[in-house]
C-alpha atoms as a PDB file:
ATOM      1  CA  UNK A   1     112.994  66.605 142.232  1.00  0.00           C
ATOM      2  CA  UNK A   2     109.797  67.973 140.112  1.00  0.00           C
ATOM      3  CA  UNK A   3     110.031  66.409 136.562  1.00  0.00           C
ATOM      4  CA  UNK A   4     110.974  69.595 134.396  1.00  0.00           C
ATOM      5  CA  UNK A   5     110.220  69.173 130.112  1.00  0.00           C
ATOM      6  CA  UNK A   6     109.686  72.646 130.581  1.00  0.00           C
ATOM      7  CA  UNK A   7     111.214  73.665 126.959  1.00  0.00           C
ATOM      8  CA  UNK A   8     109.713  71.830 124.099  1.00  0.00           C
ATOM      9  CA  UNK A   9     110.371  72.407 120.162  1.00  0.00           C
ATOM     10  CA  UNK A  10     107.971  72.720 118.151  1.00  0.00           C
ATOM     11  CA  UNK A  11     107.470  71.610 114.282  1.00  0.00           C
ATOM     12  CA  UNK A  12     108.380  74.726 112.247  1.00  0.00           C
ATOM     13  CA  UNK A  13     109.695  73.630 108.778  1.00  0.00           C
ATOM     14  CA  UNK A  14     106.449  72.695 106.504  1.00  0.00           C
ATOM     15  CA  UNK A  15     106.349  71.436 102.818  1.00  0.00           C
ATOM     16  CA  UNK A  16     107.840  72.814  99.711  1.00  0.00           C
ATOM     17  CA  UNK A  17     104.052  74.014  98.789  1.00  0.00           C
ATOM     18  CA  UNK A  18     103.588  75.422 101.984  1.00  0.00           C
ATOM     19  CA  UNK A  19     104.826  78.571 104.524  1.00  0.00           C
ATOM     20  CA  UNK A  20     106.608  77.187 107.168  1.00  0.00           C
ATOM     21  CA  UNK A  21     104.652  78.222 110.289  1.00  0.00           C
ATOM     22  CA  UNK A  22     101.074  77.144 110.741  1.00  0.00           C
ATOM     23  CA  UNK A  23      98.218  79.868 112.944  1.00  0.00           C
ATOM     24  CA  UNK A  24      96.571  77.956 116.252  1.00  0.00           C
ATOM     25  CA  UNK A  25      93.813  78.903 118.183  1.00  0.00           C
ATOM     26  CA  UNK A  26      94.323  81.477 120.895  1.00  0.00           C
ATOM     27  CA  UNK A  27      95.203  79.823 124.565  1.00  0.00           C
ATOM     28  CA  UNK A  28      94.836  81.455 127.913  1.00  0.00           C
ATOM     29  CA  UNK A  29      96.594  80.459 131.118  1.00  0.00           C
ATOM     30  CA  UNK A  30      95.692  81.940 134.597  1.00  0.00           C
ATOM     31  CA  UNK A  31      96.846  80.883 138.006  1.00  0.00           C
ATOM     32  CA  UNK A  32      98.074  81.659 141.604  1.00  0.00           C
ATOM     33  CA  UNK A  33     101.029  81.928 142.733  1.00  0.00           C
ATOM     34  CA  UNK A  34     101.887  81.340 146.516  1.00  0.00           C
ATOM     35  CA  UNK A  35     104.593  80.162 149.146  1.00  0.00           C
ATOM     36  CA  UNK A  36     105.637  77.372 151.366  1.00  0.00           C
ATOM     37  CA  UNK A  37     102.910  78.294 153.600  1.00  0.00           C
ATOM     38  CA  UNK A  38     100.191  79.200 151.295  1.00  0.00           C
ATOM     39  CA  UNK A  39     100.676  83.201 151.734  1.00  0.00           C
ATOM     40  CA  UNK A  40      99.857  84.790 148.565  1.00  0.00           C
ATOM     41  CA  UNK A  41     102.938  86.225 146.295  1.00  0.00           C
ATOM     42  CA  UNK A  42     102.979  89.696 145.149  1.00  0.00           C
ATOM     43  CA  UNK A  43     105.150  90.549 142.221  1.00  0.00           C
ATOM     44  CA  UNK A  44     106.186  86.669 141.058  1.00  0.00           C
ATOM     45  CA  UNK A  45     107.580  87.342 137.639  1.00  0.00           C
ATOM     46  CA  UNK A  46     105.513  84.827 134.693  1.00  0.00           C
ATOM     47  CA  UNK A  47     107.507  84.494 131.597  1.00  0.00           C
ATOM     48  CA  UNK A  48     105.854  82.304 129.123  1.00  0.00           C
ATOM     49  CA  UNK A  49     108.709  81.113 126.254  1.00  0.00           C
ATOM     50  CA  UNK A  50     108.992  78.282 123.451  1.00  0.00           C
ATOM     51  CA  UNK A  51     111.808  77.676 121.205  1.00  0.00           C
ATOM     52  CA  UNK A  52     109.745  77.601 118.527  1.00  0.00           C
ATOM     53  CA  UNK A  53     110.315  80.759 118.541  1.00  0.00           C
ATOM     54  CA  UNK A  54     113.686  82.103 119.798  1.00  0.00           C
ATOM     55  CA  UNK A  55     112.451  85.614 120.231  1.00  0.00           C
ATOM     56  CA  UNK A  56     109.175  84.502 122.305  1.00  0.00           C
ATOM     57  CA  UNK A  57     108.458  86.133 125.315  1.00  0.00           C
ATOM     58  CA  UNK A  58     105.652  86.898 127.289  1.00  0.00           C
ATOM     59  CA  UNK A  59     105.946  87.864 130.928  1.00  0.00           C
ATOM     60  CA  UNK A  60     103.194  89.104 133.566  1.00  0.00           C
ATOM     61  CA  UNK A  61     103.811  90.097 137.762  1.00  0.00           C
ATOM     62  CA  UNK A  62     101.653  88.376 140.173  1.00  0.00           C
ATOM     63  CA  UNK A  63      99.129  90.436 141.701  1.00  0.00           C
ATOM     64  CA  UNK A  64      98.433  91.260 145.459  1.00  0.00           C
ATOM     65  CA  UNK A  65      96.324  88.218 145.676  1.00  0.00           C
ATOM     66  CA  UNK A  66      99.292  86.326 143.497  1.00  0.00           C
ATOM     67  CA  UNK A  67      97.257  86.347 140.489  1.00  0.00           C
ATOM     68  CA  UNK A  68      98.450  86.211 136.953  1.00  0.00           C
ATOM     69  CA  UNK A  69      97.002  85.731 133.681  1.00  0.00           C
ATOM     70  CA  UNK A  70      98.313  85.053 130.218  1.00  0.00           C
ATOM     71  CA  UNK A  71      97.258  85.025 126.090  1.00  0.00           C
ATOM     72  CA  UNK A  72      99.122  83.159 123.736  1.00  0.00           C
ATOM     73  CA  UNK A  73      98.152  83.239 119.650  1.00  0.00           C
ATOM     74  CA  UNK A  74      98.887  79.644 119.171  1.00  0.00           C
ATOM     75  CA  UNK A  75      97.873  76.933 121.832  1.00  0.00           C
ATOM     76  CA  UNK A  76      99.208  74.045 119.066  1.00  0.00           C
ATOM     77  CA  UNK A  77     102.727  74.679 121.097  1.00  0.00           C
ATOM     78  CA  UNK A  78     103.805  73.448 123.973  1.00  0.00           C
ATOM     79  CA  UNK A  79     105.299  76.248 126.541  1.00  0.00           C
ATOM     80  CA  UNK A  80     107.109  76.805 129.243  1.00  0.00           C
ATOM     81  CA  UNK A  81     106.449  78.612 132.375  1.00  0.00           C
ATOM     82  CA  UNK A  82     108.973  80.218 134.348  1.00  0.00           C
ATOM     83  CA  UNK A  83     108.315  81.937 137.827  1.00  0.00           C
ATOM     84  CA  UNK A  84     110.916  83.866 139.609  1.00  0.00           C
ATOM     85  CA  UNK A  85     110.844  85.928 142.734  1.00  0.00           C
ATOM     86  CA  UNK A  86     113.577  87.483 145.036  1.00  0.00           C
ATOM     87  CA  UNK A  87     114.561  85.359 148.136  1.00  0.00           C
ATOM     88  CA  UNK A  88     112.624  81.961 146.719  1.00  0.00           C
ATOM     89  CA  UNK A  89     113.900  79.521 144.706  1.00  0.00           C
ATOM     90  CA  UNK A  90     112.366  79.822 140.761  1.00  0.00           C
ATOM     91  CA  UNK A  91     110.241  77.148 139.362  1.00  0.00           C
ATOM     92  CA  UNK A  92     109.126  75.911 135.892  1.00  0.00           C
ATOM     93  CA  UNK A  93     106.176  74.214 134.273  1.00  0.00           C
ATOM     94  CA  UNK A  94     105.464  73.015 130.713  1.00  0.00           C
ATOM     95  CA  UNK A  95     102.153  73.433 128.948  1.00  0.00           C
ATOM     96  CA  UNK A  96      99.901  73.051 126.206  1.00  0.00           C
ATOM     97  CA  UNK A  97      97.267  75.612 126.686  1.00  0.00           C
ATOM     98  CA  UNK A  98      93.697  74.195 125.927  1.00  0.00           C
ATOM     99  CA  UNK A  99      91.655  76.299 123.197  1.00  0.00           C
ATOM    100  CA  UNK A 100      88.360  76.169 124.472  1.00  0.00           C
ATOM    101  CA  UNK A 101      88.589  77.104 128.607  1.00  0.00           C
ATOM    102  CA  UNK A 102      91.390  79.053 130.244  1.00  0.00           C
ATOM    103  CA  UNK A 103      94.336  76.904 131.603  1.00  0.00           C
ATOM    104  CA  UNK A 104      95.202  76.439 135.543  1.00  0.00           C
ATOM    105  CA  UNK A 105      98.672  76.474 136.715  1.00  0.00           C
ATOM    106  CA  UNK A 106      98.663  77.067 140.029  1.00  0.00           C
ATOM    107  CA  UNK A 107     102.167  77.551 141.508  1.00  0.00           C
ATOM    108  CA  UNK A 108     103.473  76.533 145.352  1.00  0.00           C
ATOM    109  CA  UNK A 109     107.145  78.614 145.861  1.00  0.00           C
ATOM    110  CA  UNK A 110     110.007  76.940 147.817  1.00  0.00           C
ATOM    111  CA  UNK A 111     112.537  78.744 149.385  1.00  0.00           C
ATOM    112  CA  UNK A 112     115.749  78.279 148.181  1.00  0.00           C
ATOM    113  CA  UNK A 113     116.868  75.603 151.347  1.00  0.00           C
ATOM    114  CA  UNK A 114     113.855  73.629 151.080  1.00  0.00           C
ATOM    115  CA  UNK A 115     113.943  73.191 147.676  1.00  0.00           C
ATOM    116  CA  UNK A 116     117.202  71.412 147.704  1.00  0.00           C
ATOM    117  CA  UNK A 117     116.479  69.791 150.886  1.00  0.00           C
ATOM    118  CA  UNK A 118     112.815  68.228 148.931  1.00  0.00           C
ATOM    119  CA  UNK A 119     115.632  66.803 145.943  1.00  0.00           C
ATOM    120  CA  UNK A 120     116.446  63.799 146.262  1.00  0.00           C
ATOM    121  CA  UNK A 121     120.247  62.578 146.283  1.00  0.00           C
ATOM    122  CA  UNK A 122     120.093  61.362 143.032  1.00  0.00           C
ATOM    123  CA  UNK A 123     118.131  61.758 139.688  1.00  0.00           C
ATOM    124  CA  UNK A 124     115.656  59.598 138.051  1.00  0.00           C
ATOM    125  CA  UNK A 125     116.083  58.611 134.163  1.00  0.00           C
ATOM    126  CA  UNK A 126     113.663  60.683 133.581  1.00  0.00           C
ATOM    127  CA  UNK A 127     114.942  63.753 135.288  1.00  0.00           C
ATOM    128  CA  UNK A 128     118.076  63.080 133.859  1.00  0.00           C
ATOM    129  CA  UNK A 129     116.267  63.076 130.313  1.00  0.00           C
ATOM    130  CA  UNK A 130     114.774  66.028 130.857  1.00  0.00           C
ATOM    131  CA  UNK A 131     117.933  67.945 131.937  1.00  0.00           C
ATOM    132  CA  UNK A 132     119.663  66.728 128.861  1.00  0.00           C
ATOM    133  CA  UNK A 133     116.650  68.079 126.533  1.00  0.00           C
ATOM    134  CA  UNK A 134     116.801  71.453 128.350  1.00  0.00           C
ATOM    135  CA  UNK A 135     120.502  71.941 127.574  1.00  0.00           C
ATOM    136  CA  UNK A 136     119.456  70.437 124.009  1.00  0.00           C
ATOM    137  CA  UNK A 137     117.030  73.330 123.745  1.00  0.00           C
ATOM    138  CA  UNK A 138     120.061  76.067 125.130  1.00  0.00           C
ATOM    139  CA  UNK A 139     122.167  74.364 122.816  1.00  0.00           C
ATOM    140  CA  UNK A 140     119.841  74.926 119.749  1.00  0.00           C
ATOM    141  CA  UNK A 141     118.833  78.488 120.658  1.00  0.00           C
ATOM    142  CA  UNK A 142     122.039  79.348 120.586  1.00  0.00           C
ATOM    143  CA  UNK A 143     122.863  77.826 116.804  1.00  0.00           C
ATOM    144  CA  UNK A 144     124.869  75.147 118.578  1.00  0.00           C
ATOM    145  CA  UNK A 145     123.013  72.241 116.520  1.00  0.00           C
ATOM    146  CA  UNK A 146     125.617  69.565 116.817  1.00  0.00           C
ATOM    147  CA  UNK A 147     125.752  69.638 120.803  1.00  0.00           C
ATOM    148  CA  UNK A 148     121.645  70.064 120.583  1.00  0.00           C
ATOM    149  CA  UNK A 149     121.776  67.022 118.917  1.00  0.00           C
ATOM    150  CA  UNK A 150     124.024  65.255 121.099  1.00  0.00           C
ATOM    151  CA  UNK A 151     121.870  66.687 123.756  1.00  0.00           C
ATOM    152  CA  UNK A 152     118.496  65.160 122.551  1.00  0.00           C
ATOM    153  CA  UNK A 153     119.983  62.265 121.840  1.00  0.00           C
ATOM    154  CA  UNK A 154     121.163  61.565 124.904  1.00  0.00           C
ATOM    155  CA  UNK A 155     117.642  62.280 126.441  1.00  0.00           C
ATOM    156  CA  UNK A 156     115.858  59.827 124.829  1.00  0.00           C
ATOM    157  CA  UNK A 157     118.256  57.051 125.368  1.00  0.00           C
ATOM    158  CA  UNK A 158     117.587  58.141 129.019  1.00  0.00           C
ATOM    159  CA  UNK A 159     113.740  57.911 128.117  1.00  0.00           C
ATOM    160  CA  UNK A 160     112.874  56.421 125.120  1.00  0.00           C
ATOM    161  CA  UNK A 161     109.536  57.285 125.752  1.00  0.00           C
ATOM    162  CA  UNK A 162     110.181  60.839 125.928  1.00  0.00           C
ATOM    163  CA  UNK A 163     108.206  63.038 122.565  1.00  0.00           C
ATOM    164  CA  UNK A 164     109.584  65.972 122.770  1.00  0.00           C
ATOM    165  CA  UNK A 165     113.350  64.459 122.180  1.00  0.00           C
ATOM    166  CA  UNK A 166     112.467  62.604 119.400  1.00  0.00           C
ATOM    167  CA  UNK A 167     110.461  65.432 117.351  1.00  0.00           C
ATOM    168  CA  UNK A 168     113.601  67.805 118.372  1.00  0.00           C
ATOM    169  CA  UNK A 169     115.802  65.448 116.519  1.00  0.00           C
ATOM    170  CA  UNK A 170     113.070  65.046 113.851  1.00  0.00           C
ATOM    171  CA  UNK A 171     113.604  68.658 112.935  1.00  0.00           C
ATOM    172  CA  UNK A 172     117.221  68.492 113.248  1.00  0.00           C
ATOM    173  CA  UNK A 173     117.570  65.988 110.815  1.00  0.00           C
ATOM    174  CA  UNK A 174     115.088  67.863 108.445  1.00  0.00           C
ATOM    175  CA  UNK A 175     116.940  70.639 108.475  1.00  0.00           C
ATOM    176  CA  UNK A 176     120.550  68.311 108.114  1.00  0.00           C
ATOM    177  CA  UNK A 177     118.598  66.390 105.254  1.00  0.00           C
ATOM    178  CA  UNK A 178     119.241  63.195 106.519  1.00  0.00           C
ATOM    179  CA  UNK A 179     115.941  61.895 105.674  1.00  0.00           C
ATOM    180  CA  UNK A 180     116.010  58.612 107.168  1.00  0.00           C
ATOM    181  CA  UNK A 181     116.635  60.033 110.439  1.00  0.00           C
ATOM    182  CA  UNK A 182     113.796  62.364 110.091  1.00  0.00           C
ATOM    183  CA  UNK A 183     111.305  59.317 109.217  1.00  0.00           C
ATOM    184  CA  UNK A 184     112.916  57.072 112.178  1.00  0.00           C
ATOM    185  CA  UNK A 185     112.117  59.638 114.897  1.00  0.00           C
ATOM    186  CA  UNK A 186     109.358  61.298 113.537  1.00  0.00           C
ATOM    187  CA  UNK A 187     107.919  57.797 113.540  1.00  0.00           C
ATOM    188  CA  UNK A 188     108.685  57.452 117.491  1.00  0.00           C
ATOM    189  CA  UNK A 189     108.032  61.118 118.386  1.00  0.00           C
ATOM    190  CA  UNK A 190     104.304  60.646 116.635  1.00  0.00           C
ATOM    191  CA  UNK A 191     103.389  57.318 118.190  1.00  0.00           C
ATOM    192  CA  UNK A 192     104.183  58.777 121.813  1.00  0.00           C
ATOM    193  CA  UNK A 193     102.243  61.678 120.935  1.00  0.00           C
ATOM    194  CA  UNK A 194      99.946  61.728 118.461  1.00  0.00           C
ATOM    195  CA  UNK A 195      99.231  65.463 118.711  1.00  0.00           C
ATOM    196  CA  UNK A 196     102.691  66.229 117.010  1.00  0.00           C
ATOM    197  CA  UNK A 197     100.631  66.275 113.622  1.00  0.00           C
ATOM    198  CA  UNK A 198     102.626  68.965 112.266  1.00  0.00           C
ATOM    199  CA  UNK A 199     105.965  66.570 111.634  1.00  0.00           C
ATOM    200  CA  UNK A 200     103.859  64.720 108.931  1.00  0.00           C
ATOM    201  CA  UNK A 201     104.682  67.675 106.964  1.00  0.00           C
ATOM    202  CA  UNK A 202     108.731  67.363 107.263  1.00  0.00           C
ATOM    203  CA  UNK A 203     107.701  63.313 107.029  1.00  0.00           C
ATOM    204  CA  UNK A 204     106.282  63.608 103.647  1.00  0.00           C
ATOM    205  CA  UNK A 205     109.170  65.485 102.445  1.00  0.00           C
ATOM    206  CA  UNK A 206     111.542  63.060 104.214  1.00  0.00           C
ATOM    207  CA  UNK A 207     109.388  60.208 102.246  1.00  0.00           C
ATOM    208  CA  UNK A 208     109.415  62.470  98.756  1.00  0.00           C
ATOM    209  CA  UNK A 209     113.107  63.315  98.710  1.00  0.00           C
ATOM    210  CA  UNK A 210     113.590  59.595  99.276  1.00  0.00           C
ATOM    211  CA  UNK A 211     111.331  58.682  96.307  1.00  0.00           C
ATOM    212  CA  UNK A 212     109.086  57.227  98.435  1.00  0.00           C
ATOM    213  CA  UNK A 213     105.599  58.523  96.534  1.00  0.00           C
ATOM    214  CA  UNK A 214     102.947  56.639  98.026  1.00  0.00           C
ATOM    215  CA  UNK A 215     104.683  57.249 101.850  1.00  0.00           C
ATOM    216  CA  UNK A 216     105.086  60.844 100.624  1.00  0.00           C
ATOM    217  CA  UNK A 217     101.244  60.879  99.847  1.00  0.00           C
ATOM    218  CA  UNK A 218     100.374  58.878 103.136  1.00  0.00           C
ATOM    219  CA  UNK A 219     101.694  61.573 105.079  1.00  0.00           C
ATOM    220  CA  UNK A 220     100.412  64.839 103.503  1.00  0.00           C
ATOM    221  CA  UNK A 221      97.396  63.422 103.685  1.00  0.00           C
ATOM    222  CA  UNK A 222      97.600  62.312 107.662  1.00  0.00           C
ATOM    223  CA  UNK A 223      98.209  65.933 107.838  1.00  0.00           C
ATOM    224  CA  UNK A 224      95.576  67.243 106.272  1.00  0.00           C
ATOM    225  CA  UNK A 225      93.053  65.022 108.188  1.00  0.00           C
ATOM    226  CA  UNK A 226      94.759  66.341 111.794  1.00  0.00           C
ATOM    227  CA  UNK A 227      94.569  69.860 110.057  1.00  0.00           C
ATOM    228  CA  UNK A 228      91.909  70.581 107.891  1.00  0.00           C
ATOM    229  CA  UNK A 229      91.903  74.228 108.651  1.00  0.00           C
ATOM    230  CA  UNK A 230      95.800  75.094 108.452  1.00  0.00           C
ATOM    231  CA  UNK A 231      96.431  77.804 105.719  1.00  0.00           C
ATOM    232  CA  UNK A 232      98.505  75.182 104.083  1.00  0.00           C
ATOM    233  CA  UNK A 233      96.146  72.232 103.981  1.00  0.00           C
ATOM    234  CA  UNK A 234      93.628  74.729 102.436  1.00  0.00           C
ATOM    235  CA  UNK A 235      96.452  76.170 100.170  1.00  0.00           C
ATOM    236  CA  UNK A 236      97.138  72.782  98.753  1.00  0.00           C
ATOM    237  CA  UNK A 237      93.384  71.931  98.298  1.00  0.00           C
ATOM    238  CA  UNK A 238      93.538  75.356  96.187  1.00  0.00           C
ATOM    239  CA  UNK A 239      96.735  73.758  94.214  1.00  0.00           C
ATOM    240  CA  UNK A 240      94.603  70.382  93.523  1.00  0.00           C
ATOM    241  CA  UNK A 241      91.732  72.907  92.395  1.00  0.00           C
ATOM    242  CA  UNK A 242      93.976  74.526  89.918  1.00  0.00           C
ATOM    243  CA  UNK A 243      95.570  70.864  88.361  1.00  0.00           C
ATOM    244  CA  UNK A 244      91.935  69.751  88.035  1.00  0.00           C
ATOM    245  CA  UNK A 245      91.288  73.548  85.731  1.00  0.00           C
ATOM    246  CA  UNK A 246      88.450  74.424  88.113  1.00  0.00           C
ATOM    247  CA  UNK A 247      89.178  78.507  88.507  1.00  0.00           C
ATOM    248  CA  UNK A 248      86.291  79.485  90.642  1.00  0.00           C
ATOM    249  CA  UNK A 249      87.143  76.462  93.376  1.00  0.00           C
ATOM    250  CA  UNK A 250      90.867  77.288  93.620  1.00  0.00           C
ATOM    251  CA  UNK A 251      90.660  81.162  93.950  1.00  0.00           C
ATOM    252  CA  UNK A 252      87.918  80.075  96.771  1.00  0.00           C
ATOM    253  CA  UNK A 253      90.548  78.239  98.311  1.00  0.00           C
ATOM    254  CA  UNK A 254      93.348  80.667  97.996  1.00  0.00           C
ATOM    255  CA  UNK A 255      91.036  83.291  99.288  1.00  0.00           C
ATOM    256  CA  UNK A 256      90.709  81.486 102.247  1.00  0.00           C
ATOM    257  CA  UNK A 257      94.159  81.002 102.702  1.00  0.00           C
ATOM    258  CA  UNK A 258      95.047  84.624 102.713  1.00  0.00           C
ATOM    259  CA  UNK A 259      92.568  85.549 104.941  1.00  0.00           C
ATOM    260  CA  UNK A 260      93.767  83.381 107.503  1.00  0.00           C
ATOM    261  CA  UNK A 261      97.265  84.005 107.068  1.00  0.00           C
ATOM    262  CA  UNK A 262      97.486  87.210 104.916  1.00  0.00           C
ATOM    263  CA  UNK A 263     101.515  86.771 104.965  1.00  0.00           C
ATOM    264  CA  UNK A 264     101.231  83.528 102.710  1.00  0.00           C
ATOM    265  CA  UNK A 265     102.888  84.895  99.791  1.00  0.00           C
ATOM    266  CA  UNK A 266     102.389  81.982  97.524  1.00  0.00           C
ATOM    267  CA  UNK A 267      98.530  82.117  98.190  1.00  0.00           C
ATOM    268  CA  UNK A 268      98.821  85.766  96.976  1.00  0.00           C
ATOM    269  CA  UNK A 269     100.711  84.605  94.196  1.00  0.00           C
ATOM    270  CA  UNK A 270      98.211  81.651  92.725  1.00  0.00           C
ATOM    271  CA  UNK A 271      95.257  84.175  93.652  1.00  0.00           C
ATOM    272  CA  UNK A 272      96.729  86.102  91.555  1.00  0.00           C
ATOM    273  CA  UNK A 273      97.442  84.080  88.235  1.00  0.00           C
ATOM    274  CA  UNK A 274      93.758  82.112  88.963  1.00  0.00           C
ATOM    275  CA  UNK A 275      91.805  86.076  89.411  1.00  0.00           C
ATOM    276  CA  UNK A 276      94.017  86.991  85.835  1.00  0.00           C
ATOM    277  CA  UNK A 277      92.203  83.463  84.594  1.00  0.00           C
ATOM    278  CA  UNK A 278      88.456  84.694  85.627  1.00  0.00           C
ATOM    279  CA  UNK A 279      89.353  88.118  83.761  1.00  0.00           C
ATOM    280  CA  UNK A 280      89.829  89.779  87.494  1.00  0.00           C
ATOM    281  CA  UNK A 281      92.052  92.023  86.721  1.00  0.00           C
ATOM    282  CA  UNK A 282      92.359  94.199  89.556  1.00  0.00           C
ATOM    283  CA  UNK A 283      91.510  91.088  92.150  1.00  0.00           C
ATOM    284  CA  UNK A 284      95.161  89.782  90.118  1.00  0.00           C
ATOM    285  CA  UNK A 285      96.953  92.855  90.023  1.00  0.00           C
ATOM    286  CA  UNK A 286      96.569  93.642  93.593  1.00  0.00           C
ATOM    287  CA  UNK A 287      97.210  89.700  94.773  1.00  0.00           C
ATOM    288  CA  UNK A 288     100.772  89.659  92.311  1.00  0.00           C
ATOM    289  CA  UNK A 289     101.812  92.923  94.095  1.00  0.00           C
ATOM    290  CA  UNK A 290     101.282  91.552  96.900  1.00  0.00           C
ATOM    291  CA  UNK A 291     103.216  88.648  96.672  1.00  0.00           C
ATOM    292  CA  UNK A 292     106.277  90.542  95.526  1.00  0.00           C
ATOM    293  CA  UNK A 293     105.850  92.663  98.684  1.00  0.00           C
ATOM    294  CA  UNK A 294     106.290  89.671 100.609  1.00  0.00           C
ATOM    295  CA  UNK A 295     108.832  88.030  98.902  1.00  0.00           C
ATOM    296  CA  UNK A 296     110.713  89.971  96.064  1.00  0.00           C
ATOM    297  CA  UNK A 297     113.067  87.638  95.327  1.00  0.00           C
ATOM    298  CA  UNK A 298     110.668  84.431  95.235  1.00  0.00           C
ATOM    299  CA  UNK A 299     110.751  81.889  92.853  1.00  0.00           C
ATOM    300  CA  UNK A 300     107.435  83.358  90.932  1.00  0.00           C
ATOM    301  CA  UNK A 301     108.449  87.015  91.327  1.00  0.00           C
ATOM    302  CA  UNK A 302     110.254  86.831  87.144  1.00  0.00           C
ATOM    303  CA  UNK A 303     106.552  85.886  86.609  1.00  0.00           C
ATOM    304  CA  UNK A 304     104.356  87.844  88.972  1.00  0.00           C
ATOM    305  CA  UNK A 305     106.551  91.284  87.246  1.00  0.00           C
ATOM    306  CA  UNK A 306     105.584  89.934  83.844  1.00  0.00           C
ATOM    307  CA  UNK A 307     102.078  89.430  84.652  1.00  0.00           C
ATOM    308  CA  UNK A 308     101.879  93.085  86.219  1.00  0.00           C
ATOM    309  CA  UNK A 309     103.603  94.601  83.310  1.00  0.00           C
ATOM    310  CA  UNK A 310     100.880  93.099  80.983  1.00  0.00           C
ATOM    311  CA  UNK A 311      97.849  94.155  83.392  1.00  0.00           C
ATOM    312  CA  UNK A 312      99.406  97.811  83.487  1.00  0.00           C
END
């Protein structure tokens, strides 16, 4: 049987100062599509998914040559590919799209007979592991978290070496609060792969809440050296900018920030109260409006509707 990690989950929860999902680089992924004996497929369904987002979906048809071709926004993920066809048996791939040249995933289709005569009789560790994160993944989607937990837990005592299961239970036990659990296996899930930079984020946090400063400042700024160009590490370089009194430094900052992510309601918000500080008036009217847009109820919206009310 084909190894499957076909579903993989994503870091999604980010710092206190920070939104909680980070932009990527577009990815492309292109490919052919064909059968046992090489034939072209017409009409192969292509859905692209990834639990990091539950309502992710894109899908494509094969063409007469069995061509396909996908865009996703962010190639930080890692996604799943799912083709399906009448009368063969489907099959799945996992990816992470490269950013700079289009990815190949060229696709061989079984029929249904051979496909279970190529398994073998019985399944590797591995396989086993990645059957248990799958149902993990199924479990999670569908807001089951103690049997996703269960789940990934079980696949990485079937493969300890397997990423994806520990950062799944790394954001599981962020969102449980169990903080030493989220340092343990964010620990493990990092050191397999060192592209998971985004669980730093949940790390620090783990490390803060735990009064842990100097781990807590370890890992924000591990993040920010993977990420120099997230909305949040340039958000928080804004913050520093603003502690330190320099105006013109930190609304350069927060400018940036809402021009790459112009939903970042707290970089509205600081661009804001710093554009009130250089006598910007309507730079500071427009940025505090815009935060309460985005997020009425806040935790600076009391302040952004006093600071309106005097710029009226």
């Amino acid at each position: 049987m084909k190894k499957n990690l076909g579903r993989v989950l994503p870091a999604l929860v980010a710092l206190a100062v920070a939104a909680a999902a980070v932009a990527g680089s577009q990815g492309r992924v292109a490919g052919a599509v064909t059968g046992p004996d090489g034939e072209p497929l017409e009409g192969v369904t292509v859905t692209v998914t990834t639990p990091s987002i539950t309502n992710f979906k894109l899908t494509a048809k094969t063409d007469k040559k069995g061509h396909y071709g996908l865009i996703v926004n962010d190639a930080t993920m890692i996604y799943r590919l799912h083709f399906e066809r009448e009368g063969f048996a489907p099959h799945d791939e996992q990816k992470k799209f490269s950013t700079v040249e289009v990815t190949t995933v060229d696709v061989k289709m079984q029929k249904p007979q051979a496909a279970v005569a190529a398994a073998p009789a019985a399944l590797s560790a591995s396989d086993q592991a990645a059957m248990a994160y799958n149902a993990g993944v199924d479990a999670m989607n569908a807001g089951d978290k103690a049997g996703a937990a269960a789940k990934f837990q079980e696949a990485v005592t079937k493969n300890p070496d397997l990423p994806q299961g520990w950062q799944a239970l790394t954001i599981l036990a962020y969102q449980n609060k169990d903080w030493n659990k989220v340092l343990e296996a964010g620990q493990k899930a990092t050191d397999l792969d060192p592209t998971m930079t985004q669980l730093y984020q949940m790390m620090a946090m783990a490390a803060d809440q735990k009064g842990d400063k100097k781990a807590a400042a370890d890992w924000t700024a591990k993040y920010a050296e993977a990420n120099p160009d997230t909305p949040e590490v340039i958000y928080n370089k804004g913050v520093e900018a603003l502690n330190h009194k320099k105006m013109q430094e930190a609304a350069d900052y927060f400018a940036k920030a809402v021009a790459a992510r112009p939903d970042y309601a707290l970089a509205h918000y600081q661009l804001g109260v710093v554009s009130l500080n250089l006598k910007k008036n309507d730079d500071a009217k427009e940025h505090l409006q815009k935060y309460l847009d985005l997020d009425p109820n806040g935790s600076e919206a009391d302040t952004a509707k006093e600071l309106l009310s005097i710029l009226k």
